[in-house]
PDB file of N, CA and C in Angstrom:
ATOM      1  N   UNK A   1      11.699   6.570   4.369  1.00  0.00           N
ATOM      2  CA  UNK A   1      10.276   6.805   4.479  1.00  0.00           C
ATOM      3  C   UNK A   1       9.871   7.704   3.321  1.00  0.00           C
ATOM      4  N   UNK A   2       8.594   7.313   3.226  1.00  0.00           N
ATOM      5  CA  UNK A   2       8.121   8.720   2.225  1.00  0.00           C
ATOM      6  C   UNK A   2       6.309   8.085   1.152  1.00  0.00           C
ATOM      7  N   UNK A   3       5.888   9.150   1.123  1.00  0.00           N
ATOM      8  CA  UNK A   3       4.901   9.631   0.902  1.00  0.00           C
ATOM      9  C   UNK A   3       4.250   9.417  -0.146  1.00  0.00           C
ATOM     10  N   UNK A   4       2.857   8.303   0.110  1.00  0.00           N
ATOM     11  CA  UNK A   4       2.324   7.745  -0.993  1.00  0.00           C
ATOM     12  C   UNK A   4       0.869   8.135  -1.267  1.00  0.00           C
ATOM     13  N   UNK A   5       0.408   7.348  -2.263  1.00  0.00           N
ATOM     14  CA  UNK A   5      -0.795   7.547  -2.349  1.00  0.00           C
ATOM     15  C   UNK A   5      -1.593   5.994  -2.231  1.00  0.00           C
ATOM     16  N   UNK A   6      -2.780   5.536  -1.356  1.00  0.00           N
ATOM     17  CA  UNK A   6      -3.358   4.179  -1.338  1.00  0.00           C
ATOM     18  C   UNK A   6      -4.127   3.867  -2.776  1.00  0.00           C
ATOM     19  N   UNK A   7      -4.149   3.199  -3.546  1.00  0.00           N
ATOM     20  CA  UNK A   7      -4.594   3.110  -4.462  1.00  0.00           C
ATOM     21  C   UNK A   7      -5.254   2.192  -4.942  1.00  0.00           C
ATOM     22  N   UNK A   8      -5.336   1.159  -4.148  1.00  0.00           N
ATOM     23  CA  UNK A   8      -6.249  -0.104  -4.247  1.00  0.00           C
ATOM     24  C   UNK A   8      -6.140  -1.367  -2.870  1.00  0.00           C
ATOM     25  N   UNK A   9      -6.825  -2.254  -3.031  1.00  0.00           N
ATOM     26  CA  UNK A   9      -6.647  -2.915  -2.058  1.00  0.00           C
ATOM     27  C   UNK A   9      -5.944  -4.578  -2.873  1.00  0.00           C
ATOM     28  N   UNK A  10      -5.587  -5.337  -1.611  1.00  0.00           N
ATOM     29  CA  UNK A  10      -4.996  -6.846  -2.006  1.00  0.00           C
ATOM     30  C   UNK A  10      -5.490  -7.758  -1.145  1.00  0.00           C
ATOM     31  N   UNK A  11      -6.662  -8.567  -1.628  1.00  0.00           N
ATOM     32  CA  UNK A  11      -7.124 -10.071  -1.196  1.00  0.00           C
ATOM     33  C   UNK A  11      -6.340 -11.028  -1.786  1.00  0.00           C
ATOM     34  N   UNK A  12      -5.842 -11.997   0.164  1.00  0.00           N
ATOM     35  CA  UNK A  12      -4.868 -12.864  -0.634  1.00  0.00           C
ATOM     36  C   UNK A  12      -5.344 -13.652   0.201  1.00  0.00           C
ATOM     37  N   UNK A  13      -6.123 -15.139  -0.458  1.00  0.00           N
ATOM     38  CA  UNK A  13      -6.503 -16.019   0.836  1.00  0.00           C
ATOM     39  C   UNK A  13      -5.304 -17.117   1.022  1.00  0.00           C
ATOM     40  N   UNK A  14      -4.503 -17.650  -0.049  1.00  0.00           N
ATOM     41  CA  UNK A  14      -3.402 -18.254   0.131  1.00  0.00           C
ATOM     42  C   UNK A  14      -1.851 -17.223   0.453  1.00  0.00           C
ATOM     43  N   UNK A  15      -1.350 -17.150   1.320  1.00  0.00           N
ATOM     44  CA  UNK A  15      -0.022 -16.255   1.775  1.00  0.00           C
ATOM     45  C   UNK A  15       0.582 -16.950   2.901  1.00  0.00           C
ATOM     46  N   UNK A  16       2.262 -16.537   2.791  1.00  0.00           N
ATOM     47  CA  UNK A  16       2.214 -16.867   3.627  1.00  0.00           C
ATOM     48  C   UNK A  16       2.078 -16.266   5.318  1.00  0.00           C
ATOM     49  N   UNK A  17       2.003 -17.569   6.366  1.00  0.00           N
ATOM     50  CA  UNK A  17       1.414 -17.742   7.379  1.00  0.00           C
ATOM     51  C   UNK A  17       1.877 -16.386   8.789  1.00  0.00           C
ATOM     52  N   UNK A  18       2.976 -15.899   8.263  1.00  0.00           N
ATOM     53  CA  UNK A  18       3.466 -14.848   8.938  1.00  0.00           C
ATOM     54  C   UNK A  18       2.737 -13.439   8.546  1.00  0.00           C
ATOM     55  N   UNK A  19       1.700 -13.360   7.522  1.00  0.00           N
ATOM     56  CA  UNK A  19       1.361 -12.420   6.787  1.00  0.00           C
ATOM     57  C   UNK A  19      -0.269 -12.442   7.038  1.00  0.00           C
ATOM     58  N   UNK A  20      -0.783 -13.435   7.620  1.00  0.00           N
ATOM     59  CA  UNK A  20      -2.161 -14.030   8.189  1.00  0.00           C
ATOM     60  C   UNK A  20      -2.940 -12.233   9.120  1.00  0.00           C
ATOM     61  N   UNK A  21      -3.891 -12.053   8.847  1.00  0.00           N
ATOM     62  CA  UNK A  21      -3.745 -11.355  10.081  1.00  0.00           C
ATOM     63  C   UNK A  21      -3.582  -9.126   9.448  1.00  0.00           C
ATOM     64  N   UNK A  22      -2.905  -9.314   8.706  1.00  0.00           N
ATOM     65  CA  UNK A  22      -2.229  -7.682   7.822  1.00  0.00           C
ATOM     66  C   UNK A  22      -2.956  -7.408   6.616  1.00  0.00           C
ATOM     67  N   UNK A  23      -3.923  -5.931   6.917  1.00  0.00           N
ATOM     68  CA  UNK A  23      -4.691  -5.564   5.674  1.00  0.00           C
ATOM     69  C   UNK A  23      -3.121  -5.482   4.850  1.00  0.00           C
ATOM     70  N   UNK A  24      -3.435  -5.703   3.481  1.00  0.00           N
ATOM     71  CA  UNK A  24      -2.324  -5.380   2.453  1.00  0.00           C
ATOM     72  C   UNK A  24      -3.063  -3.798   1.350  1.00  0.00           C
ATOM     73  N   UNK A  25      -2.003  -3.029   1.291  1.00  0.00           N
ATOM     74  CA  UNK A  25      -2.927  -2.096   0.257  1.00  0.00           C
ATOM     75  C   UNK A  25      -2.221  -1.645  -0.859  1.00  0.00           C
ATOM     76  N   UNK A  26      -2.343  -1.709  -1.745  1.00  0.00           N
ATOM     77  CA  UNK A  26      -1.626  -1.171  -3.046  1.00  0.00           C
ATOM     78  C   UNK A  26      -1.433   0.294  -2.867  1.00  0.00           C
ATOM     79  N   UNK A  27       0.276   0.979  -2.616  1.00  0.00           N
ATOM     80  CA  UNK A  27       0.358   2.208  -2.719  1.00  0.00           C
ATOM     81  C   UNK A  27       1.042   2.632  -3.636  1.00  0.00           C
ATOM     82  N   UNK A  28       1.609   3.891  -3.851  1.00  0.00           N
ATOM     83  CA  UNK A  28       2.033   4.455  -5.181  1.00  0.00           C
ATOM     84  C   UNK A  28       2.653   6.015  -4.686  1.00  0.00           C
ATOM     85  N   UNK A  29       4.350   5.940  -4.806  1.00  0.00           N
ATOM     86  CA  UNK A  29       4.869   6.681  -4.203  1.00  0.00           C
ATOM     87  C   UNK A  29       4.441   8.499  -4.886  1.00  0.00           C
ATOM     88  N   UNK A  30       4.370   9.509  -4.289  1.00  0.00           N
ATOM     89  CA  UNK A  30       4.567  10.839  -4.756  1.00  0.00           C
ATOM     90  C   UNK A  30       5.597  11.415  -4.667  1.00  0.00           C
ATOM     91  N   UNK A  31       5.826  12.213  -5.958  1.00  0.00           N
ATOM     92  CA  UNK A  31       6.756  12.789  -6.321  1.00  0.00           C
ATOM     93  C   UNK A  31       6.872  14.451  -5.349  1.00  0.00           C
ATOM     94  N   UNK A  32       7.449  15.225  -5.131  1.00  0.00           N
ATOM     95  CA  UNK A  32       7.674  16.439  -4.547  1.00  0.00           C
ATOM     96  C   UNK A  32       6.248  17.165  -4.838  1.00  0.00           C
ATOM     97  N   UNK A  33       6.273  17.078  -5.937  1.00  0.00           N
ATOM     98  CA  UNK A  33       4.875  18.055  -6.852  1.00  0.00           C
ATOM     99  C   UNK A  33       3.371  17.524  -6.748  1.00  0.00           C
ATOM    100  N   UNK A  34       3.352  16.228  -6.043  1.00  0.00           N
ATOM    101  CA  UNK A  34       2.245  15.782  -5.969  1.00  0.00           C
ATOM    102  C   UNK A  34       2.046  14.045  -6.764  1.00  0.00           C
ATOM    103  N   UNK A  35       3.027  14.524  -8.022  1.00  0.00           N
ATOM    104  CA  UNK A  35       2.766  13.593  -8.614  1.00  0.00           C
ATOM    105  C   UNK A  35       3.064  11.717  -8.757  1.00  0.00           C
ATOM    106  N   UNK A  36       3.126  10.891  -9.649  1.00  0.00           N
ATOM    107  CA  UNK A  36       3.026   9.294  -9.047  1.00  0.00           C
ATOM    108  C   UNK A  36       4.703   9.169  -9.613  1.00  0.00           C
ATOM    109  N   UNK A  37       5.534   8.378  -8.687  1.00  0.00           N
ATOM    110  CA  UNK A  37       6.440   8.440  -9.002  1.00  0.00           C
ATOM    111  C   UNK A  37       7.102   6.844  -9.069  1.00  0.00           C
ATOM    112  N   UNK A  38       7.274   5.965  -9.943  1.00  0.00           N
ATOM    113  CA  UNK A  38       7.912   4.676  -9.914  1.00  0.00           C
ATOM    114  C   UNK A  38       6.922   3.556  -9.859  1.00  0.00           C
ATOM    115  N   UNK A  39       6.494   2.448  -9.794  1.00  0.00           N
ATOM    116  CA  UNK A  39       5.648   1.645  -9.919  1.00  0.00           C
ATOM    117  C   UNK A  39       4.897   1.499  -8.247  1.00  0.00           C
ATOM    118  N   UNK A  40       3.439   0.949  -8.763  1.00  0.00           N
ATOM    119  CA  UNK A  40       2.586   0.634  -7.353  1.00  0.00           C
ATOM    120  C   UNK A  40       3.561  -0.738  -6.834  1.00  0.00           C
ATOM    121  N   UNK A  41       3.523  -0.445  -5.394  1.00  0.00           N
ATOM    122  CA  UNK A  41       3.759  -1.818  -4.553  1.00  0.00           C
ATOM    123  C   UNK A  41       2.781  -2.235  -3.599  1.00  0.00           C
ATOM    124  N   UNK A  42       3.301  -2.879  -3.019  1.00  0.00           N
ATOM    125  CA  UNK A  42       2.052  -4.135  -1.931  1.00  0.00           C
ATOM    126  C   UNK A  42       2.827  -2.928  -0.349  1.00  0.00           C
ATOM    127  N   UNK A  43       1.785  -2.353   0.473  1.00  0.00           N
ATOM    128  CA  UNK A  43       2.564  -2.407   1.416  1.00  0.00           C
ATOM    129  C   UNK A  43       1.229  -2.993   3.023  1.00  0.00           C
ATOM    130  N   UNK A  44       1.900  -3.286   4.184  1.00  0.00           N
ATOM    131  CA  UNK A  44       0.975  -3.597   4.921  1.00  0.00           C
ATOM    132  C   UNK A  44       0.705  -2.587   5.703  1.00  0.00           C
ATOM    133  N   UNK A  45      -0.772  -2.601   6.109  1.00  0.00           N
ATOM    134  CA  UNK A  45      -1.361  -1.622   6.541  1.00  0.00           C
ATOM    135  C   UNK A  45      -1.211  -1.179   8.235  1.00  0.00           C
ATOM    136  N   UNK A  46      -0.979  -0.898   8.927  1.00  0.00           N
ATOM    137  CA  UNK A  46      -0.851  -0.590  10.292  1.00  0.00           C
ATOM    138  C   UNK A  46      -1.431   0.312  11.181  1.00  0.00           C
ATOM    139  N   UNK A  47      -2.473   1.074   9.947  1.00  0.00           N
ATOM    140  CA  UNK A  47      -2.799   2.712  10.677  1.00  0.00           C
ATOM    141  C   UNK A  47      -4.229   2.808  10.334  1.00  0.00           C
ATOM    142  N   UNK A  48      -5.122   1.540   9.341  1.00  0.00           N
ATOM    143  CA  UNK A  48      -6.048   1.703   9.188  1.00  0.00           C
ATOM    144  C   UNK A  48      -6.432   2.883   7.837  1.00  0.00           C
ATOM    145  N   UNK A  49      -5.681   2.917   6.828  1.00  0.00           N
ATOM    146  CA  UNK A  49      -5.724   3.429   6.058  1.00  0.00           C
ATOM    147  C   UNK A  49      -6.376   2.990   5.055  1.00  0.00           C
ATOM    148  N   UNK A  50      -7.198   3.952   4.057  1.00  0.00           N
ATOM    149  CA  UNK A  50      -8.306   3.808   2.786  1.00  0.00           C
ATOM    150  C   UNK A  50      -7.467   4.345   1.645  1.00  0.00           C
ATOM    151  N   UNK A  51      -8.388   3.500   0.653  1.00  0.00           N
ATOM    152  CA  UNK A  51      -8.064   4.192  -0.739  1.00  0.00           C
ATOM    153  C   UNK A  51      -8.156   5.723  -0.883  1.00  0.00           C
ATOM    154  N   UNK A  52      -7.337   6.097  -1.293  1.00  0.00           N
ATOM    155  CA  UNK A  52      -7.370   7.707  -1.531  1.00  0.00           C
ATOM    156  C   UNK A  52      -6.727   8.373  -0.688  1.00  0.00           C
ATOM    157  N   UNK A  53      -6.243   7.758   0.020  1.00  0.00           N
ATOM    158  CA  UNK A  53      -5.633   8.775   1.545  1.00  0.00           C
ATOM    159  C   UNK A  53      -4.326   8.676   1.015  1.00  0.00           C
ATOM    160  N   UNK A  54      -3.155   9.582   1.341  1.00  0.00           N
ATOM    161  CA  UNK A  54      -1.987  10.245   1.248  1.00  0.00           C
ATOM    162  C   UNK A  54      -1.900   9.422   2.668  1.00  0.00           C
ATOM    163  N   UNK A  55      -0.321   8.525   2.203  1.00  0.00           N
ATOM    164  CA  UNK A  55       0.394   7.860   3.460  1.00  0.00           C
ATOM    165  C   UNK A  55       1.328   7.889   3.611  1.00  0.00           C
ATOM    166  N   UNK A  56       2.246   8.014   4.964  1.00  0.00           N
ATOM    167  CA  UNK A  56       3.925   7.396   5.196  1.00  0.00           C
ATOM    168  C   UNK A  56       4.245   6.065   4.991  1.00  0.00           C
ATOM    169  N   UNK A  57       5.083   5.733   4.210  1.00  0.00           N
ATOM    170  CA  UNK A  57       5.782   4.127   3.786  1.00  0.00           C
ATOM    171  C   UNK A  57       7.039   4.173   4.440  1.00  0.00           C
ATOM    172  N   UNK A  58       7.356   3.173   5.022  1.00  0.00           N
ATOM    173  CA  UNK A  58       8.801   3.444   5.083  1.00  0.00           C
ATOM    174  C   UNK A  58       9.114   1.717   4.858  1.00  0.00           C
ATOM    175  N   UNK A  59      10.559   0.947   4.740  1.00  0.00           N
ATOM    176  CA  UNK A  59      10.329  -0.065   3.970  1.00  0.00           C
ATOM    177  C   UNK A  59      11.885  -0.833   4.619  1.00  0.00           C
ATOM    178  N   UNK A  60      12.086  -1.950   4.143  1.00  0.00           N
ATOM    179  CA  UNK A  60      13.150  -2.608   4.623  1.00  0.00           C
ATOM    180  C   UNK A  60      12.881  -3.487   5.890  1.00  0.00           C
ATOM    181  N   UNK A  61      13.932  -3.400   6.530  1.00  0.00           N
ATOM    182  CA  UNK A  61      13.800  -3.736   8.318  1.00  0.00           C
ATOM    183  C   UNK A  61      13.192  -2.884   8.863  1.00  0.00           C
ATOM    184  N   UNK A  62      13.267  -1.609   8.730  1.00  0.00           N
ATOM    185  CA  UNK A  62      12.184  -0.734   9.591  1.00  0.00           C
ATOM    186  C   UNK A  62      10.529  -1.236   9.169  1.00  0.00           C
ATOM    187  N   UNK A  63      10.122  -1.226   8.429  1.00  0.00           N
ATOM    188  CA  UNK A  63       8.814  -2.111   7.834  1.00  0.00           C
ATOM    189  C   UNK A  63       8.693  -2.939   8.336  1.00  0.00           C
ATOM    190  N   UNK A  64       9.283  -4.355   9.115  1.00  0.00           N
ATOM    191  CA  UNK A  64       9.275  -5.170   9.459  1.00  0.00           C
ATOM    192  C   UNK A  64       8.631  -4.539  11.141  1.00  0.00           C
ATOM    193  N   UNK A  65       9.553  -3.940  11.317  1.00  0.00           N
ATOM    194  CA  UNK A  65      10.141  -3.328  13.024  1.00  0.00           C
ATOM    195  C   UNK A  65       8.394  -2.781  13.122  1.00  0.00           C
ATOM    196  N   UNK A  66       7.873  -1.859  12.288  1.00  0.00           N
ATOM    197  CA  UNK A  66       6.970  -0.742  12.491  1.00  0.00           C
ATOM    198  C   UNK A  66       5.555  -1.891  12.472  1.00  0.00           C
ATOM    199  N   UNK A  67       5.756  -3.189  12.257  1.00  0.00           N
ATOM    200  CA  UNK A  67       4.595  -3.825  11.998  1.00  0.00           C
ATOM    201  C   UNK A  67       4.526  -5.418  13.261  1.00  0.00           C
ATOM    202  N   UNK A  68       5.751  -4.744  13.765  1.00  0.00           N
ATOM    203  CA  UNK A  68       5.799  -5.774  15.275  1.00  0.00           C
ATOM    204  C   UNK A  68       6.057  -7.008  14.850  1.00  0.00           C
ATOM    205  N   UNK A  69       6.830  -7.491  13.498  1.00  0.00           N
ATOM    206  CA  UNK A  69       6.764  -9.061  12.736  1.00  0.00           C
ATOM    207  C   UNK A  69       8.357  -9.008  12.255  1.00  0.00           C
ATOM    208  N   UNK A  70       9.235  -8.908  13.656  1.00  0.00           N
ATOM    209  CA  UNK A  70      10.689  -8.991  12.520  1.00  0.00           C
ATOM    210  C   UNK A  70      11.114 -10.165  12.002  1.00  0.00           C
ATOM    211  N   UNK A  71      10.703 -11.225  11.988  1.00  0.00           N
ATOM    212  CA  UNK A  71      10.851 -12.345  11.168  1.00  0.00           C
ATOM    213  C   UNK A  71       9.704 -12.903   9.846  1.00  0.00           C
ATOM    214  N   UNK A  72       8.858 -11.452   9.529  1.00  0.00           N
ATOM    215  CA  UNK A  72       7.739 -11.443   8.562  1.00  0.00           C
ATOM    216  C   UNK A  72       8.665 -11.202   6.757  1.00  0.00           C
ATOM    217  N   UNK A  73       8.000 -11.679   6.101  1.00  0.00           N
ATOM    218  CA  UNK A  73       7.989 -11.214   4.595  1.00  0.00           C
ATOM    219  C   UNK A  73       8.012 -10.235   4.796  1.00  0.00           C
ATOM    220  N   UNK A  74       7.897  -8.843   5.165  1.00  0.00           N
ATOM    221  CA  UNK A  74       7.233  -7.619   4.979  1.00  0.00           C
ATOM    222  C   UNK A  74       8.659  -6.541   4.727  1.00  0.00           C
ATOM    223  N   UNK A  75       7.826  -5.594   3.252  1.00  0.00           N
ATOM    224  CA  UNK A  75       9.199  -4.500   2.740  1.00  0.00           C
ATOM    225  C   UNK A  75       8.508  -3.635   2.813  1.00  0.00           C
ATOM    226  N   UNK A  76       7.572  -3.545   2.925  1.00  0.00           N
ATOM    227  CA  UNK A  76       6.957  -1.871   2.852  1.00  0.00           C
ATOM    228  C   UNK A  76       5.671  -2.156   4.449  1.00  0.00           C
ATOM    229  N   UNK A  77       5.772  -0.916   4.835  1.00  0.00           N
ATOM    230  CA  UNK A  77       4.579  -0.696   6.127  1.00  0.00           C
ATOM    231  C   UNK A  77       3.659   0.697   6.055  1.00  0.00           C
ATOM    232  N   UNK A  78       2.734   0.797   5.898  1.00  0.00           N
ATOM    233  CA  UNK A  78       2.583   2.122   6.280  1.00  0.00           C
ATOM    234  C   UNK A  78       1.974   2.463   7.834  1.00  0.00           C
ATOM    235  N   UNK A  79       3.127   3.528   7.873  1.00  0.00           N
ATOM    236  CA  UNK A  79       2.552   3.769   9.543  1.00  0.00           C
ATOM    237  C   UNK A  79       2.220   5.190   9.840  1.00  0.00           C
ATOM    238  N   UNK A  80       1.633   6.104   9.122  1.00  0.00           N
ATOM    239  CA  UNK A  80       0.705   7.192   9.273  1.00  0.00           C
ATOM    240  C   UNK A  80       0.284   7.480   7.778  1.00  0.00           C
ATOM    241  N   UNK A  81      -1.180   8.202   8.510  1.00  0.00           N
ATOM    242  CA  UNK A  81      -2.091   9.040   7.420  1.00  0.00           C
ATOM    243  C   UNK A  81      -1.984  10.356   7.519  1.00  0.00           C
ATOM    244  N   UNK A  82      -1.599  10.962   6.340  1.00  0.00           N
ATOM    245  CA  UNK A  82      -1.021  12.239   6.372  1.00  0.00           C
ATOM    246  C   UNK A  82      -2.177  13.385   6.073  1.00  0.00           C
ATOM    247  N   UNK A  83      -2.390  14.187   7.234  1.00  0.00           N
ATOM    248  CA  UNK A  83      -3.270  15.088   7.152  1.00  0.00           C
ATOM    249  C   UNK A  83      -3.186  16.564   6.069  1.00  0.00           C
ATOM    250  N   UNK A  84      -2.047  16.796   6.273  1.00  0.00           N
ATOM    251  CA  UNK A  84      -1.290  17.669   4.996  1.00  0.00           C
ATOM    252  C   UNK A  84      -0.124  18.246   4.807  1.00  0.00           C
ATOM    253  N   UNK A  85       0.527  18.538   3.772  1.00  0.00           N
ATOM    254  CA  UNK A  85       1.772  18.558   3.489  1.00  0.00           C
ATOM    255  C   UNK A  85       2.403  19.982   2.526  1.00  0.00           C
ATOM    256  N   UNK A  86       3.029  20.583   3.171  1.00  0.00           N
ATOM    257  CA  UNK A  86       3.710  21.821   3.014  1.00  0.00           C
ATOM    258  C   UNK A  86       4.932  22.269   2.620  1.00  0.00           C
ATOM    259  N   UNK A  87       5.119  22.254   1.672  1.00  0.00           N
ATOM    260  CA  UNK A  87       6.856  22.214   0.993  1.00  0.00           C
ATOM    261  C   UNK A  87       6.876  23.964   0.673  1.00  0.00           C
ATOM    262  N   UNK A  88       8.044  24.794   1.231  1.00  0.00           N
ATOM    263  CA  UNK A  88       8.211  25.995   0.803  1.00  0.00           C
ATOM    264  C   UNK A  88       9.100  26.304  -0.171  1.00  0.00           C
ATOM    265  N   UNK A  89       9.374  27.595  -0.499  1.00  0.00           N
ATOM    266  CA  UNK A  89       9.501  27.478  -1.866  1.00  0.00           C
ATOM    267  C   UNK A  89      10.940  27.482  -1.820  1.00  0.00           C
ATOM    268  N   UNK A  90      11.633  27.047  -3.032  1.00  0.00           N
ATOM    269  CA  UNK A  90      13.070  26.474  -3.316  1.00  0.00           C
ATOM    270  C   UNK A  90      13.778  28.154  -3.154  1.00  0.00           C
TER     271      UNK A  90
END
């Protein structure tokens, strides 16, 4: 799991048929410091999340599991919106 940023949205009217049904949203992982870390991916939405909001991803079979579709396409899920985040000091 871990901690992104929403960064755009994905209209897909051809997909496939297991995927019918799932906002898709372009997220973009954060680094410790805040910052963007590794390339944007596709993940599906589950929590009702907007552009700009700070989210939990978590990805694989759990992604699948967290989106009630274990026989779906699906590698990334997000399943909370993160209200705020507190790292103390090293």
């Amino acid at each position: 799991m871990f901690l992104a940023k929403v960064r755009g949205t994905v209209v897909s009217t051809s997909k496939d048929e297991r995927l019918v049904g799932f906002k898709l949203l372009v997220v973009e992982r954060l680094g410790i410091d805040g910052g963007y870390v590794g390339l944007p991916q596709v993940a599906v939405d589950t929590v009702g999340a907007g552009v700009g909001e700070t989210v939990l991803v978590t990805g694989g079979s759990s992604a699948r599991f967290a989106a009630a579709r274990t026989d779906s396409p699906i590698d990334s899920t997000i399943v909370g919106i993160v209200d705020t985040v507190e790292i103390g000091p090293e």
